[in-house]
PDB file of N, CA and C in Angstrom:
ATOM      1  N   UNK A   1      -7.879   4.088 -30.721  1.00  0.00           N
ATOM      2  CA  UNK A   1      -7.336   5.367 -31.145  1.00  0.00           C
ATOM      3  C   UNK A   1      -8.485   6.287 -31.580  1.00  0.00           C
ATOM      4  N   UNK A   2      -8.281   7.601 -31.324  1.00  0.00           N
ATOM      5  CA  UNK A   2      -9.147   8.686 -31.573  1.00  0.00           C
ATOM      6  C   UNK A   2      -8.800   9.751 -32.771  1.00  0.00           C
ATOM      7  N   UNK A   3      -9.954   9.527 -33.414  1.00  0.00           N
ATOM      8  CA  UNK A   3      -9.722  10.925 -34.613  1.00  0.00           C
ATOM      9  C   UNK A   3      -9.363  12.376 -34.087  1.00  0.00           C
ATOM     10  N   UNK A   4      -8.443  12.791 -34.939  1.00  0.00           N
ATOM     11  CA  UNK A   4      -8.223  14.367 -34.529  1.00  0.00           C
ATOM     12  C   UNK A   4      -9.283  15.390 -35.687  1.00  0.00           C
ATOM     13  N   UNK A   5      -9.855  15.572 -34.720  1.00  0.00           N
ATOM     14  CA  UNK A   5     -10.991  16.846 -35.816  1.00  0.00           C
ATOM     15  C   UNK A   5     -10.375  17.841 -36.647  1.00  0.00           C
ATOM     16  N   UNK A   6      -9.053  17.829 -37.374  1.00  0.00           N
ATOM     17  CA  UNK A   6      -8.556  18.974 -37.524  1.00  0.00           C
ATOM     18  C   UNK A   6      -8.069  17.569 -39.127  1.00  0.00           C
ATOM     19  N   UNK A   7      -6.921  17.174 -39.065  1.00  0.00           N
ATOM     20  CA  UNK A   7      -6.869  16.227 -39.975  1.00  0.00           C
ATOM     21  C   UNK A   7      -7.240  14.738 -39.853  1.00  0.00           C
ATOM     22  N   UNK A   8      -8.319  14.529 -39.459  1.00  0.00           N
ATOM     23  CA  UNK A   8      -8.931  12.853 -39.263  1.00  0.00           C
ATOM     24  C   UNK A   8      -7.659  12.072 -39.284  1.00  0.00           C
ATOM     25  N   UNK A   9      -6.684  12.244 -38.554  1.00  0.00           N
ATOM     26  CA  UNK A   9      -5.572  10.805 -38.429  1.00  0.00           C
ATOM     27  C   UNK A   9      -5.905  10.401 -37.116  1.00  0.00           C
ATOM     28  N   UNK A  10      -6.052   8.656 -37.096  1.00  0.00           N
ATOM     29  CA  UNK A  10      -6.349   8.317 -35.901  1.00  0.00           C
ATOM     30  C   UNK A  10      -4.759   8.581 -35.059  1.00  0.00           C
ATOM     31  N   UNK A  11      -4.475   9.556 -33.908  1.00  0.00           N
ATOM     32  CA  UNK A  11      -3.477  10.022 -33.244  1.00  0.00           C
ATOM     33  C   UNK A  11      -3.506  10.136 -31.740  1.00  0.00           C
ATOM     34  N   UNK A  12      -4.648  10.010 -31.553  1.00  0.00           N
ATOM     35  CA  UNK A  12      -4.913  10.127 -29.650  1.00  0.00           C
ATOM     36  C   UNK A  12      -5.458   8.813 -28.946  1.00  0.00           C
ATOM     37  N   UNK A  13      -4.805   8.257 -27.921  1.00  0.00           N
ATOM     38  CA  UNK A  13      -4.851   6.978 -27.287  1.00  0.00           C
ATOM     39  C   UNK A  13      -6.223   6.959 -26.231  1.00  0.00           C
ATOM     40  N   UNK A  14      -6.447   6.218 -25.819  1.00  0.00           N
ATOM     41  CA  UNK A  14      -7.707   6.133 -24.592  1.00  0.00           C
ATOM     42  C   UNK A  14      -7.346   7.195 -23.845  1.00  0.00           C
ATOM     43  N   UNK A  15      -6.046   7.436 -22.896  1.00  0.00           N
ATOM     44  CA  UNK A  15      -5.676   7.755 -21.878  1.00  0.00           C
ATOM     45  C   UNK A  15      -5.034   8.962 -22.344  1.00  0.00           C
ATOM     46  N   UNK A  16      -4.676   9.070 -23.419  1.00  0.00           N
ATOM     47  CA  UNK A  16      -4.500  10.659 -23.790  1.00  0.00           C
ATOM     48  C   UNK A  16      -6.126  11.023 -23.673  1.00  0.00           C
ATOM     49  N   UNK A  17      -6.968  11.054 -24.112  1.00  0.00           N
ATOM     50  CA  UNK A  17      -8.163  11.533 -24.106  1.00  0.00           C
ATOM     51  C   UNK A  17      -9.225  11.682 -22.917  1.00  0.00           C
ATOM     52  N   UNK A  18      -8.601  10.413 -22.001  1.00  0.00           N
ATOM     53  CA  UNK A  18      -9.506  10.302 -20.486  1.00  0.00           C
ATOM     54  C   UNK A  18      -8.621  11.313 -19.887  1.00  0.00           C
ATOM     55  N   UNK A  19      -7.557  12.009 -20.242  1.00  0.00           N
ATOM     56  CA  UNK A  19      -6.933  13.291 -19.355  1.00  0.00           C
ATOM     57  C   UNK A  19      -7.472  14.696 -19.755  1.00  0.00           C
ATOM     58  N   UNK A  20      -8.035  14.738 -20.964  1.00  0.00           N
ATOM     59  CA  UNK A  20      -8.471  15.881 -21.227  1.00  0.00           C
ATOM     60  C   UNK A  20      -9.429  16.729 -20.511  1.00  0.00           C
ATOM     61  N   UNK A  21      -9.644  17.652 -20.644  1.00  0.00           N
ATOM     62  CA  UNK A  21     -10.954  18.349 -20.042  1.00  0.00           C
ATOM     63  C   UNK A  21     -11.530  19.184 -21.274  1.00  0.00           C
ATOM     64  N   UNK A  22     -11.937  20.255 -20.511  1.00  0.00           N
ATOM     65  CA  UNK A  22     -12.405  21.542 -21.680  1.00  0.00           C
ATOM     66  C   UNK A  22     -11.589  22.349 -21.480  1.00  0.00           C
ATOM     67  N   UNK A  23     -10.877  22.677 -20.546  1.00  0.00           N
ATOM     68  CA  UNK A  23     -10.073  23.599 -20.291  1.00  0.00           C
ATOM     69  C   UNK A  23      -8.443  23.303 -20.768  1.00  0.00           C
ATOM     70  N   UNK A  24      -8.293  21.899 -21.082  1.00  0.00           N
ATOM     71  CA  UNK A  24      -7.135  21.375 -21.147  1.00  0.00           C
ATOM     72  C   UNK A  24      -6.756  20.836 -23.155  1.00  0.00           C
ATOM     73  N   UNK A  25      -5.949  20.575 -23.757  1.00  0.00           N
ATOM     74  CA  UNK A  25      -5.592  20.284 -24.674  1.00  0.00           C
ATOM     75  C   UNK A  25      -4.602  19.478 -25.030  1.00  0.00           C
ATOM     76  N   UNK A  26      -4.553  18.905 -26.151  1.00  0.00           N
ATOM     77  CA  UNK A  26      -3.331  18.133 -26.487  1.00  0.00           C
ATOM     78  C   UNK A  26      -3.199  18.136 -28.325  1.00  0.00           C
ATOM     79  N   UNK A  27      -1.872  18.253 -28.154  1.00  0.00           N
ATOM     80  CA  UNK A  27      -1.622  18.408 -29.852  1.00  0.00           C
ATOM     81  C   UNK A  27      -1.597  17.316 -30.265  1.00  0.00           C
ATOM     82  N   UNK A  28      -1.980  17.485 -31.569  1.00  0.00           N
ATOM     83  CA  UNK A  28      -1.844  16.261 -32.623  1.00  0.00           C
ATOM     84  C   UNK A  28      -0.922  15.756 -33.140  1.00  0.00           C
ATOM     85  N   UNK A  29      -0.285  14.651 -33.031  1.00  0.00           N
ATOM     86  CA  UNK A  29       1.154  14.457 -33.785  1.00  0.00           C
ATOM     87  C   UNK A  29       1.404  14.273 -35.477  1.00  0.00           C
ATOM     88  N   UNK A  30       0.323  14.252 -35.602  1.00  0.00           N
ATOM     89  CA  UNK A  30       0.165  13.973 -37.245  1.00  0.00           C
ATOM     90  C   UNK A  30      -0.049  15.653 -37.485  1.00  0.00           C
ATOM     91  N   UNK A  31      -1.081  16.328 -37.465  1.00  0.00           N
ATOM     92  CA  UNK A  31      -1.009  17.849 -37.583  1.00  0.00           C
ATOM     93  C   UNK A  31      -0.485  19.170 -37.155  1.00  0.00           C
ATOM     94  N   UNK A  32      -0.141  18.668 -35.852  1.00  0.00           N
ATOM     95  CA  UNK A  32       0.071  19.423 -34.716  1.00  0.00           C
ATOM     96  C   UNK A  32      -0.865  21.015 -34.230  1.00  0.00           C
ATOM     97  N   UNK A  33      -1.795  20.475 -34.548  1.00  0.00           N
ATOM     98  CA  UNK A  33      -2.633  21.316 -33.972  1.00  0.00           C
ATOM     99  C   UNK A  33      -3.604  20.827 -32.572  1.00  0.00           C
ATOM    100  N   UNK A  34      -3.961  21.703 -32.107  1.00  0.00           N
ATOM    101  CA  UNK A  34      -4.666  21.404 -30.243  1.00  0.00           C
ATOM    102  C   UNK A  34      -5.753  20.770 -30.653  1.00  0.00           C
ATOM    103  N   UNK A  35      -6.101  19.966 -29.496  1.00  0.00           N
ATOM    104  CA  UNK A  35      -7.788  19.469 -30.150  1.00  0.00           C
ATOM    105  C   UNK A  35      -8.502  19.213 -28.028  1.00  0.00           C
ATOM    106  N   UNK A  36      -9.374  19.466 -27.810  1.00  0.00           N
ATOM    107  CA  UNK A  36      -9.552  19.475 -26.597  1.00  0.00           C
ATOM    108  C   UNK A  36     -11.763  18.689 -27.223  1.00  0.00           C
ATOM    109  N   UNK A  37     -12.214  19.026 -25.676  1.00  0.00           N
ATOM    110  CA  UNK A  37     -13.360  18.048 -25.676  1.00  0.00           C
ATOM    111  C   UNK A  37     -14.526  18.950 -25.159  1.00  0.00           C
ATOM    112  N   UNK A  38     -15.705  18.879 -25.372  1.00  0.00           N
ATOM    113  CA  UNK A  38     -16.478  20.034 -25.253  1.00  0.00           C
ATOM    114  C   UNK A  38     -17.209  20.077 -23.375  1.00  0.00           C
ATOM    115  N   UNK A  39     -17.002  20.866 -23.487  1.00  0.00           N
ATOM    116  CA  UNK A  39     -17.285  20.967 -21.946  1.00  0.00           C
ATOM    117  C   UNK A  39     -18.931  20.608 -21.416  1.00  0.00           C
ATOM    118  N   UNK A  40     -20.213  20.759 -22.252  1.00  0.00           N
ATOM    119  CA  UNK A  40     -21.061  20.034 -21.369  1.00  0.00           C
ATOM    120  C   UNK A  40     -21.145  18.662 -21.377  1.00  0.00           C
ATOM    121  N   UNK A  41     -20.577  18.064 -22.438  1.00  0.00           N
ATOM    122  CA  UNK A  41     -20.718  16.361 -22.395  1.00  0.00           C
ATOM    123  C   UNK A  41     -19.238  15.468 -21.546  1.00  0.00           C
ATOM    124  N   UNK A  42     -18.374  16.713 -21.483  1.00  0.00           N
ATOM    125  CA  UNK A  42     -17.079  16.540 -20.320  1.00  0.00           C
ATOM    126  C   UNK A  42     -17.744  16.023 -19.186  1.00  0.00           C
ATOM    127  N   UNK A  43     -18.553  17.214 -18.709  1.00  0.00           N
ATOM    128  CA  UNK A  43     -19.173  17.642 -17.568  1.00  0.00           C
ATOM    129  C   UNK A  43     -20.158  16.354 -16.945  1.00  0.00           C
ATOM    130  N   UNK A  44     -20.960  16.227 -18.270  1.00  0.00           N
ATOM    131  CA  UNK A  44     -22.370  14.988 -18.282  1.00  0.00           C
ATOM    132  C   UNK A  44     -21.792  13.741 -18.104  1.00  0.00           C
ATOM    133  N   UNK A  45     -20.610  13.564 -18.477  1.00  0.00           N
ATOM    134  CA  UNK A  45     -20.124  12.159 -18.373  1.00  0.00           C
ATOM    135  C   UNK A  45     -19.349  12.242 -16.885  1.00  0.00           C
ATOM    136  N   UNK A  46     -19.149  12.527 -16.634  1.00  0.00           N
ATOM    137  CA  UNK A  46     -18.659  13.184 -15.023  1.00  0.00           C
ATOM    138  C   UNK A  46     -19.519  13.053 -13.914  1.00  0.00           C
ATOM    139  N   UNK A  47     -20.618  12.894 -13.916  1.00  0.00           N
ATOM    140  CA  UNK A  47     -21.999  12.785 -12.910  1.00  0.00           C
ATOM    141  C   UNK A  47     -21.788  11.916 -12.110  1.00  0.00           C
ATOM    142  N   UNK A  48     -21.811  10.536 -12.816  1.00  0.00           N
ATOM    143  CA  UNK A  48     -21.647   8.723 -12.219  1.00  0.00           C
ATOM    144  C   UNK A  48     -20.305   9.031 -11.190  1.00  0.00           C
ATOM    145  N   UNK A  49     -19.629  10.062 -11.362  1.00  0.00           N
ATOM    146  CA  UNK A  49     -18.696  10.286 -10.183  1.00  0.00           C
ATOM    147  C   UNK A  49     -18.663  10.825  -8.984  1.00  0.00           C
ATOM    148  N   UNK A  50     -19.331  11.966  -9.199  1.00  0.00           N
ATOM    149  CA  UNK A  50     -19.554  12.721  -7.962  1.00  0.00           C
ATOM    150  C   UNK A  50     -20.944  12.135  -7.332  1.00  0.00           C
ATOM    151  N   UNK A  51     -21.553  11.783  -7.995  1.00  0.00           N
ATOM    152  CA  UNK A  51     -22.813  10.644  -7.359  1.00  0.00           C
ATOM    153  C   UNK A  51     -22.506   9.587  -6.676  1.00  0.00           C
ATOM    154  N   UNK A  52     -21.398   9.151  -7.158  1.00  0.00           N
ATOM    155  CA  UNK A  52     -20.941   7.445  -6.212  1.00  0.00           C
ATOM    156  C   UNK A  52     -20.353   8.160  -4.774  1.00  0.00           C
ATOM    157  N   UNK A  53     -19.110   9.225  -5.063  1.00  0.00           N
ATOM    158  CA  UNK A  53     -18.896   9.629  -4.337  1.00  0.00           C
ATOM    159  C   UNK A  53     -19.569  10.472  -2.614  1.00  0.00           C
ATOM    160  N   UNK A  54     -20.700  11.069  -3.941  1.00  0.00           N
ATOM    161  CA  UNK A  54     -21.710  11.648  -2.575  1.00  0.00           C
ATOM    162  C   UNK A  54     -22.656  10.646  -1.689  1.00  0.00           C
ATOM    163  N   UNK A  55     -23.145   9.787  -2.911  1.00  0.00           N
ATOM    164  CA  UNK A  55     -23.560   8.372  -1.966  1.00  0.00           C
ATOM    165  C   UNK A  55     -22.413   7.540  -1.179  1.00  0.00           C
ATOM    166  N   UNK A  56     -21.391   7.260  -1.040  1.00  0.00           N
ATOM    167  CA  UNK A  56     -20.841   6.797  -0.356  1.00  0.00           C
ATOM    168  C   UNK A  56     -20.240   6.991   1.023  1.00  0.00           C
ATOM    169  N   UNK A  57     -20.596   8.597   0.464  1.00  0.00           N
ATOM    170  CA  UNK A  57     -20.037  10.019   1.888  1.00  0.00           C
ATOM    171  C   UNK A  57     -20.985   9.327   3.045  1.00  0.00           C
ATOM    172  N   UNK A  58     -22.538   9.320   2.103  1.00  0.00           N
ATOM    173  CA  UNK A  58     -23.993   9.893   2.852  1.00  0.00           C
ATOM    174  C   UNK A  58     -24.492   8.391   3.516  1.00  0.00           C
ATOM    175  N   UNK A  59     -23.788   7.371   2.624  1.00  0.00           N
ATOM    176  CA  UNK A  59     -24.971   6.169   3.139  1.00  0.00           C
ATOM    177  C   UNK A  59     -23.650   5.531   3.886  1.00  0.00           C
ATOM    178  N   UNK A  60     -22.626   5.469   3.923  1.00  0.00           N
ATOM    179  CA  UNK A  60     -21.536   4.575   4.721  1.00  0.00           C
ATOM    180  C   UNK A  60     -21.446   5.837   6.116  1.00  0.00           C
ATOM    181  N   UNK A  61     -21.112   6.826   6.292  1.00  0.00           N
ATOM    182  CA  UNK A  61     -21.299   7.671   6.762  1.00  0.00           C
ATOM    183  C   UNK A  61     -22.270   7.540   7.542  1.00  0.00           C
ATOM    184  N   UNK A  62     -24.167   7.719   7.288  1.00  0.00           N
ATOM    185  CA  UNK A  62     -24.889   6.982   8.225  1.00  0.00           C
ATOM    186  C   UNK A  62     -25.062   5.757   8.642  1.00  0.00           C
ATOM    187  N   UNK A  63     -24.616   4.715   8.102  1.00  0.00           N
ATOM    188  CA  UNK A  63     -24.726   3.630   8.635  1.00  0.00           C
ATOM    189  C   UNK A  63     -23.684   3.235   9.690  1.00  0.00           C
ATOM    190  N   UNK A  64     -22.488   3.922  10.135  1.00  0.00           N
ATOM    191  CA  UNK A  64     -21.541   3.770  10.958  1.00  0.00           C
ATOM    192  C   UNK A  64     -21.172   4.670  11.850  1.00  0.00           C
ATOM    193  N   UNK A  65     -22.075   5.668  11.234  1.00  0.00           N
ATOM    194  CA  UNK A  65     -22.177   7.377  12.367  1.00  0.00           C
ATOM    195  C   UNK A  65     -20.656   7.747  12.588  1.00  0.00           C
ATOM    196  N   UNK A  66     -19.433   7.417  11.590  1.00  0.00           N
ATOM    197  CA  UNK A  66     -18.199   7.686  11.914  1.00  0.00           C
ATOM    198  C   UNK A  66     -17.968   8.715  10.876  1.00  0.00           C
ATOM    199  N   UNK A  67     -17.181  10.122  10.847  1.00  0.00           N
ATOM    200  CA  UNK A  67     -16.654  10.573   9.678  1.00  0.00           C
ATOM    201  C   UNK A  67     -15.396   9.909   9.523  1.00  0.00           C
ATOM    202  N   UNK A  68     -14.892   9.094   9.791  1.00  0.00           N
ATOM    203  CA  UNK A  68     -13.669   8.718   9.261  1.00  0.00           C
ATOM    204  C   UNK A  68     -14.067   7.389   8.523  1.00  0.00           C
ATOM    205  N   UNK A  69     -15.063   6.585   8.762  1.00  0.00           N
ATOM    206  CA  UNK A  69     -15.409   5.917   7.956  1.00  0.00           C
ATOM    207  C   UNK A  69     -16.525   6.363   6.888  1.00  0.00           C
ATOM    208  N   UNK A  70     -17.326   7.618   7.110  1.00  0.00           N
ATOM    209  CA  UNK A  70     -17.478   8.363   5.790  1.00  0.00           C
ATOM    210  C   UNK A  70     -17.039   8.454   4.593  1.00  0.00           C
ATOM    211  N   UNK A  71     -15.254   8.884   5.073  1.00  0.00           N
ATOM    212  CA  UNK A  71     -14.508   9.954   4.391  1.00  0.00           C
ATOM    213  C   UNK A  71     -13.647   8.865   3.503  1.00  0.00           C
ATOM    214  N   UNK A  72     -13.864   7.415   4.040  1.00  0.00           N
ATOM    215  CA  UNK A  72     -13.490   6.428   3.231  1.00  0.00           C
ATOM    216  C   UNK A  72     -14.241   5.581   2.122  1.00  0.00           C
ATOM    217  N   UNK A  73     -16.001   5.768   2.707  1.00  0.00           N
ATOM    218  CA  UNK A  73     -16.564   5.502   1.839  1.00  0.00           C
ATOM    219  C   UNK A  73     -16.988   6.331   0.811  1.00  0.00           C
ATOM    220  N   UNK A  74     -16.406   7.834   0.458  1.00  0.00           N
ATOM    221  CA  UNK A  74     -16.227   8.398  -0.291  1.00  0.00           C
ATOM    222  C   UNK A  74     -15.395   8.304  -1.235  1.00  0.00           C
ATOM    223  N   UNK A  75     -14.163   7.586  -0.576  1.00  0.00           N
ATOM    224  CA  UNK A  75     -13.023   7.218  -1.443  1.00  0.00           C
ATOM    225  C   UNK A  75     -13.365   6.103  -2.187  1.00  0.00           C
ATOM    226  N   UNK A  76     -14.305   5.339  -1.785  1.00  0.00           N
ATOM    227  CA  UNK A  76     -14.668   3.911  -2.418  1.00  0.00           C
ATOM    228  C   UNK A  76     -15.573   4.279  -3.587  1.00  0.00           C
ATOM    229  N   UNK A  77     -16.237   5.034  -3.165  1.00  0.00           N
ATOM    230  CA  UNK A  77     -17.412   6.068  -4.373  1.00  0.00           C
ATOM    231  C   UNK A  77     -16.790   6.533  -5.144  1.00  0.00           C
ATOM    232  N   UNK A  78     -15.799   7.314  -5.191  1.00  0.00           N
ATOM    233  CA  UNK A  78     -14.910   7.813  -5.956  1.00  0.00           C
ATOM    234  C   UNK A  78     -14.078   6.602  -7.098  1.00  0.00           C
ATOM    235  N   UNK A  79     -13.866   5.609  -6.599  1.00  0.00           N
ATOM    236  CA  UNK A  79     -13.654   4.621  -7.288  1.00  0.00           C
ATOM    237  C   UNK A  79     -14.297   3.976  -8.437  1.00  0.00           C
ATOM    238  N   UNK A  80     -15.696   4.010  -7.606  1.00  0.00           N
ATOM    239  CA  UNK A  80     -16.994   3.274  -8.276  1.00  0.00           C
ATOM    240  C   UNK A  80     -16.860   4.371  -9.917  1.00  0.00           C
ATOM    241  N   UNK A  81     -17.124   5.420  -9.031  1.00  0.00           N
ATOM    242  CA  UNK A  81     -17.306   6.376  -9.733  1.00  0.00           C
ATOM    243  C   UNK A  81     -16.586   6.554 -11.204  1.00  0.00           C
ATOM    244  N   UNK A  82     -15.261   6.060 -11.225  1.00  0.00           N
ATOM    245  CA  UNK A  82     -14.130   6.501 -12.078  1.00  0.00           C
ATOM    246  C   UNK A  82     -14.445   4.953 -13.312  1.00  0.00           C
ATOM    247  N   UNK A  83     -14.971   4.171 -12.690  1.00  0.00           N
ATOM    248  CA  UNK A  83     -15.128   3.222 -13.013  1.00  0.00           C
ATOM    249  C   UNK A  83     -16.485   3.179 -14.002  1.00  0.00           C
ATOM    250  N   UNK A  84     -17.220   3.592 -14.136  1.00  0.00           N
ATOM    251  CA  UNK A  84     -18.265   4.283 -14.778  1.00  0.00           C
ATOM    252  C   UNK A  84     -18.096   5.082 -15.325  1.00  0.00           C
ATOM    253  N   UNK A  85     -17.203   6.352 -15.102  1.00  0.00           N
ATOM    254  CA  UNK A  85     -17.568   7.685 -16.102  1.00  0.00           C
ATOM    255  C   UNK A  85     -16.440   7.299 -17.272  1.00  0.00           C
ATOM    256  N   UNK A  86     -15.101   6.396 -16.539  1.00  0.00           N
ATOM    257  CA  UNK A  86     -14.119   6.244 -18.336  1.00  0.00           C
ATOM    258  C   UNK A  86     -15.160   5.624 -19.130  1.00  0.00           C
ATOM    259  N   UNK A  87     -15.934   4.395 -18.823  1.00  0.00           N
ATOM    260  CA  UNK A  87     -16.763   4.430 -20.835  1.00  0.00           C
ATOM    261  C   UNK A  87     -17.456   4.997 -21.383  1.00  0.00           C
ATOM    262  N   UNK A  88     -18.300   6.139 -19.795  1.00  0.00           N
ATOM    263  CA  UNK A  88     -18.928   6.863 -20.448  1.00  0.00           C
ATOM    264  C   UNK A  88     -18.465   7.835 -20.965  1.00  0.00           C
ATOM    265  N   UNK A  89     -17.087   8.823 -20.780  1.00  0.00           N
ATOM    266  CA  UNK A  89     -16.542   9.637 -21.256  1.00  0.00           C
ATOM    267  C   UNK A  89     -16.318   9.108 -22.456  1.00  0.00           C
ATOM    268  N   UNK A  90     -15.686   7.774 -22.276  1.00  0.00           N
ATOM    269  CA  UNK A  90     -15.241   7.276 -23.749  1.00  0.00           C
ATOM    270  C   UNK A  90     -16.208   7.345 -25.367  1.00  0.00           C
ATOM    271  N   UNK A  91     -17.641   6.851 -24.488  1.00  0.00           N
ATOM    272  CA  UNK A  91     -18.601   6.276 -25.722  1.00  0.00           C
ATOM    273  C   UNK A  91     -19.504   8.495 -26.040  1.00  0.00           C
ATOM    274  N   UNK A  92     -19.565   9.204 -24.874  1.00  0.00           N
ATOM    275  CA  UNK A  92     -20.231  10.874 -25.611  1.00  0.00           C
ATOM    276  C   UNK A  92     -19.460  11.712 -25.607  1.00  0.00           C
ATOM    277  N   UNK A  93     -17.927  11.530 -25.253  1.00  0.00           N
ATOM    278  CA  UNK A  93     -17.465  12.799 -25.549  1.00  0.00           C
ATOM    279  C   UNK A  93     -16.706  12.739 -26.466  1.00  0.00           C
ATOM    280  N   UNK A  94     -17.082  13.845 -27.072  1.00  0.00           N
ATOM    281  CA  UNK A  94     -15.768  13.175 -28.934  1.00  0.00           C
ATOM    282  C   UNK A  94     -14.355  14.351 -28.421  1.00  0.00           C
ATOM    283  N   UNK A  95     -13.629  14.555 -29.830  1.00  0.00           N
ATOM    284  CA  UNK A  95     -12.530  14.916 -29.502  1.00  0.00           C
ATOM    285  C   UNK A  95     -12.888  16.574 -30.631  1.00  0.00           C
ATOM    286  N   UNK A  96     -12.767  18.153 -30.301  1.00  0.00           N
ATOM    287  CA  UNK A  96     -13.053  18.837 -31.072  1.00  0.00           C
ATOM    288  C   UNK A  96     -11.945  19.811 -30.929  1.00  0.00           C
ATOM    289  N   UNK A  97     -11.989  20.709 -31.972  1.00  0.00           N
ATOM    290  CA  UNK A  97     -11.379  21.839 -32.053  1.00  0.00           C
ATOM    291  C   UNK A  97     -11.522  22.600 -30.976  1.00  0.00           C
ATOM    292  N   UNK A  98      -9.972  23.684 -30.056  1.00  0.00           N
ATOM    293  CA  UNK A  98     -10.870  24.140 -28.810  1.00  0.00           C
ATOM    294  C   UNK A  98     -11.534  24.752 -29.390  1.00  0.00           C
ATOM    295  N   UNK A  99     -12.514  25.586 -28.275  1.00  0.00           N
ATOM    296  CA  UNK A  99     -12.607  27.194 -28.111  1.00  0.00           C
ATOM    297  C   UNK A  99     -11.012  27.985 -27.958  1.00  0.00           C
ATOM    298  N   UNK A 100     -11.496  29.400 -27.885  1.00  0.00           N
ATOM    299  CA  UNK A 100     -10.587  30.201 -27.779  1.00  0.00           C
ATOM    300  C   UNK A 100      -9.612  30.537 -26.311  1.00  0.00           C
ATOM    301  N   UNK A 101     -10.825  30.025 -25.681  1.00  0.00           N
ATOM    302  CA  UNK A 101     -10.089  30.131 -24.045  1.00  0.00           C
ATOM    303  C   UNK A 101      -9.380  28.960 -23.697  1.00  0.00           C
ATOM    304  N   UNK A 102      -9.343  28.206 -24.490  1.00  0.00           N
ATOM    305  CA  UNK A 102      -8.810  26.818 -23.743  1.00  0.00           C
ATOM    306  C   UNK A 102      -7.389  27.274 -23.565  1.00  0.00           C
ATOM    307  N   UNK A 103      -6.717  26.431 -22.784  1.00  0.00           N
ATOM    308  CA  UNK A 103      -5.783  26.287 -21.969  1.00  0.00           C
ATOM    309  C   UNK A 103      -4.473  25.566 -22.943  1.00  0.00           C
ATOM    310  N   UNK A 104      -3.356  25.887 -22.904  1.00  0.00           N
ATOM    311  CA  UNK A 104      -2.239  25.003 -23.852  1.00  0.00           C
ATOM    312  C   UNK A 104      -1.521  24.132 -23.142  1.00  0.00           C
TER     313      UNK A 104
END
């Protein structure tokens, strides 16, 4: 469970929090106020994804000279990928007050 920055009650689950973005929010059930996640360490923990993904495009892709077996080893990257960025999302991105633009 995750602290809410607004009244420290532990209130947000793994998977409430691996849905968040910066743009996105979720209320607190203990306060009910929004609490969302800061967008460059969103972003930073996000890398190990589009990296598995682009390596998987680039190196399955040349090694079989097929785009349809590319476009699958992208999907497998994408996997890898998701598989890596939940602990890392988990262990640098905390949970904060939005900004003003965020999204409800």
């Amino acid at each position: 469970m995750y602290e809410c920055p607004w009244c420290t009650q532990k209130s947000f689950s793994f998977w409430q929090k691996q849905t968040l973005g910066p743009n996105r929010t979720l209320r607190c059930t203990s306060c009910t106020r929004h609490v969302s996640v800061p967008w460059g360490r969103a972003h930073l923990a996000a890398i190990p994804l589009f990296v598995c993904a682009v390596a998987g495009l680039w190196f399955i892709g040349d090694a079989f000279n097929s785009k349809l077996i590319a476009l699958a080893g992208a999907f497998v990257g994408v996997a890898v990928g998701m598989v890596l960025t939940m602990p890392l999302y988990h262990a640098i991105v905390p949970l904060v007050k939005p900004e003003s633009g965020a999204r409800r």
